[in-house]
Each structure stands twice: as structure tokens, then as C-alpha cells.
Protein backbone atom coordinates (compact mmCIF):
# COMPACT_ATOMS: atom_id res chain seq x y z
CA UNK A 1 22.18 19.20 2.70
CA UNK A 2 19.23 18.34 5.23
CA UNK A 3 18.38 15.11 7.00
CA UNK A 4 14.82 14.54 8.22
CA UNK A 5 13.89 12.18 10.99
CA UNK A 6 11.28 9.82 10.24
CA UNK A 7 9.33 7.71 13.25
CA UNK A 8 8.07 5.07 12.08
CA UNK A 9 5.44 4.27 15.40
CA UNK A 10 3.79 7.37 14.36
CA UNK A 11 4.51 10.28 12.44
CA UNK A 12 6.64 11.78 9.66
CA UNK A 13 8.85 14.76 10.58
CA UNK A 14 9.75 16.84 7.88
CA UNK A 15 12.62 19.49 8.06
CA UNK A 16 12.32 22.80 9.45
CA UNK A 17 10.91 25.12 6.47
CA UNK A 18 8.95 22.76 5.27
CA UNK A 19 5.41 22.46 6.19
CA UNK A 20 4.21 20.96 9.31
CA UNK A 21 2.32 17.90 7.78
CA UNK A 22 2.15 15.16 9.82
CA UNK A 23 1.15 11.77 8.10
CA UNK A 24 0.96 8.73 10.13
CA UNK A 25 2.86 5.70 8.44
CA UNK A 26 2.97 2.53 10.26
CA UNK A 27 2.76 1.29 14.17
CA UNK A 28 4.57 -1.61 15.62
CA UNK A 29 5.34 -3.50 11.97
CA UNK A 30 6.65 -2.74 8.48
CA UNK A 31 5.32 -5.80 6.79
CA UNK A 32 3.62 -6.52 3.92
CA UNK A 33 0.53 -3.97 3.07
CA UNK A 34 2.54 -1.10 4.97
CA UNK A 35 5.54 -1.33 2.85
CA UNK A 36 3.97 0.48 -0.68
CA UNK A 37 2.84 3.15 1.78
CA UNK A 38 6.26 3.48 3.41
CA UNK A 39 7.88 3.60 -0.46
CA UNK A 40 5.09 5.75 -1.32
CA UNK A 41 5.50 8.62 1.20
CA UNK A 42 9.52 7.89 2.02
CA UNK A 43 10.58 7.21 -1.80
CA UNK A 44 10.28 11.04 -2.74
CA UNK A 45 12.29 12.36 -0.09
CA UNK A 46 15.32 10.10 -0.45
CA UNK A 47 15.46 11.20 -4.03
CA UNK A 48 15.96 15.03 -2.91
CA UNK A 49 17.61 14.86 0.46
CA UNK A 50 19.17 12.59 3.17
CA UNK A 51 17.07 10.49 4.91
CA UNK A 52 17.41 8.57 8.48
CA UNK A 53 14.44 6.40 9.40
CA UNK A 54 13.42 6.18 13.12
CA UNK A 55 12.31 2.71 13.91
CA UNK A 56 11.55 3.09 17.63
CA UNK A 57 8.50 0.90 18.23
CA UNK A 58 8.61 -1.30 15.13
CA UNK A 59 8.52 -4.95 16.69
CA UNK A 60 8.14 -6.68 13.61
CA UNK A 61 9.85 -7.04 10.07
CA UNK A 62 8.72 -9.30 7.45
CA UNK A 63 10.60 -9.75 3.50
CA UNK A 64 8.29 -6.96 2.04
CA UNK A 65 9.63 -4.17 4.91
CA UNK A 66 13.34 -5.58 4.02
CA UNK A 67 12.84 -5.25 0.69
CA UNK A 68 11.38 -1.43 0.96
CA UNK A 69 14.21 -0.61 3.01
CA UNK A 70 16.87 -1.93 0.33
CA UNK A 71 14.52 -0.03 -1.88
CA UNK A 72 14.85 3.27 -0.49
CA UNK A 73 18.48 2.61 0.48
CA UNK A 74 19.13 2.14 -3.58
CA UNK A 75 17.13 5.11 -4.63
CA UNK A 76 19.21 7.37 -1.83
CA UNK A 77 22.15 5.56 -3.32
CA UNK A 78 21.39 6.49 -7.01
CA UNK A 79 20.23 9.94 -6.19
CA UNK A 80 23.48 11.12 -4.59
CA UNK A 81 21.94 11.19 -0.93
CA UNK A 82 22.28 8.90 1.95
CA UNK A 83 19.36 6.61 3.68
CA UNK A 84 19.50 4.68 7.16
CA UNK A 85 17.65 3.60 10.60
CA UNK A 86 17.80 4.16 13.76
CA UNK A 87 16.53 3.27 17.12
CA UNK A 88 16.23 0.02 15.61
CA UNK A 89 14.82 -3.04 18.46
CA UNK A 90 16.93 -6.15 18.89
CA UNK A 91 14.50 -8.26 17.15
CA UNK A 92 14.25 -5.86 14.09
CA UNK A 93 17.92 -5.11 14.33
CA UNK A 94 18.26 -9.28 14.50
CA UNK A 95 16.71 -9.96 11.32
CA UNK A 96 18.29 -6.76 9.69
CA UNK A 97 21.65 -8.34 10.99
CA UNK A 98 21.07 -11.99 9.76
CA UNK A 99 20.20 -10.36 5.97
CA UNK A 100 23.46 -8.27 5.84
CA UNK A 101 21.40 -4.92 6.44
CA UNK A 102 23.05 -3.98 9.48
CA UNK A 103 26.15 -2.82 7.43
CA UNK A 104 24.37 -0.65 5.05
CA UNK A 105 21.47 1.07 7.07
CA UNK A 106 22.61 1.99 10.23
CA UNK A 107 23.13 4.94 11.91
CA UNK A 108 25.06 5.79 14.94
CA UNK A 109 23.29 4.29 17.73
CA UNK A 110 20.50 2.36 15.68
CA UNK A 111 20.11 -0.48 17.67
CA UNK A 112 17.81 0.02 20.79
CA UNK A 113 19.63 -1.58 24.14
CA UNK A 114 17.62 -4.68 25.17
CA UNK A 115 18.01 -7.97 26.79
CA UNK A 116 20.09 -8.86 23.93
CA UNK A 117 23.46 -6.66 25.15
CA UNK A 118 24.21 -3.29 24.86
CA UNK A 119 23.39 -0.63 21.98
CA UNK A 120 25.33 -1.30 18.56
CA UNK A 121 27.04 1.45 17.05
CA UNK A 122 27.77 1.54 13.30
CA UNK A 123 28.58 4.13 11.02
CA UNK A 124 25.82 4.83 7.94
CA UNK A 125 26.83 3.93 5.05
């Protein structure tokens, strides 16, 4: 079983074999108008493989990027395959924490150190 890396601030990595396509998906936010594309381009690959989602860069998180995110995470769920973040900020990784995401959708080392304390380090679900 394969996981691919996704980064959010620019591109989307797909696994080695696979070709090189590069799409760009969202910089600096996953709010509302990004998060169809995000389900759009993300949704397929959950459904066939492991997924881990880099959020490096994202700054900003509104209900519509939650609710892809539990999206995804259910379709990984359903499908037999896992689905998670990482290099989450401490704002993003705030909000994910005050919504109960933090226990379902991180991976080791998801949450970026900041002002806020050290990295967190929980196990994907």
C-alpha cells in the first residue's frame, strides 16, 4: 500500500510510477470555493490508496475546509485506506483542535512549532 504526500501551498505529489502531473490546489487557505476543488482532485485518491495531506502554508481554515477534510477522512475510512495532515500551523492546528479533528487527522509531527509551544505529535488514526 502507497501513501502520497499532498502540499497544499502548492502542488500535488503523486507516487512514484505514477505520472508526474503537477496540479496546483490551494495557497495559504482551504475555505470555502477551494474546498470542491480539494474534494474534487483529493476524493479519488483516498478511495484507492492512503493519503497524508501536507498543510505547510495554509494560514486559514474556515467550516467548508473542515468539512472537506471530515469528508475525505470518511471516504478513506469507508474505502479501507487511511487519510491525515501534516505540517499543520498552530492556528490551523487550533481550530482543528477546538472541533475534535486533531484526534482523527493527524500524523506524526502535524503540527508546525510556533509561538504557541512546541510541535504536537499524534498518531493517525
Amino acid at each position: 500500500m502507497t501513501t502520497t504526500m499532498l502540499d497544499l501551498t502548492a502542488t500535488m505529489m503523486f507516487p512514484a510510477g505514477e505520472p508526474g502531473e503537477v496540479n496546483e490546489l490551494v495557497k495559504g487557505q482551504l475555505v470555502r470555493g477551494e474546498d470542491a476543488r480539494l474534494l474534487e482532485q483529493v476524493g479519488p485518491l483516498v478511495r484507492e490508496q492512503n493519503v497524508t495531506l501536507d498543510l505547510a502554508g495554509v494560514e486559514r481554515i474556515d467550516a467548508a475546509g473542515i468539512t472537506a477534510l471530515i469528508e475525505l477522512y470518511q471516504i478513506a475510512r469507508k474505502c479501507g485506506h487511511r487519510f491525515c495532515v501534516t505540517n499543520v500551523s498552530a492556528r490551523v492546528g487550533q481550530i482543528l483542535a477546538v472541533v475534535g479533528l486533531d484526534r482523527f487527522l493527524y500524523s506524526h509531527n502535524a503540527v508546525q512549532s510556533s509561538q504557541y509551544g512546541q510541535k504536537m505529535r499524534c498518531a493517525a488514526a
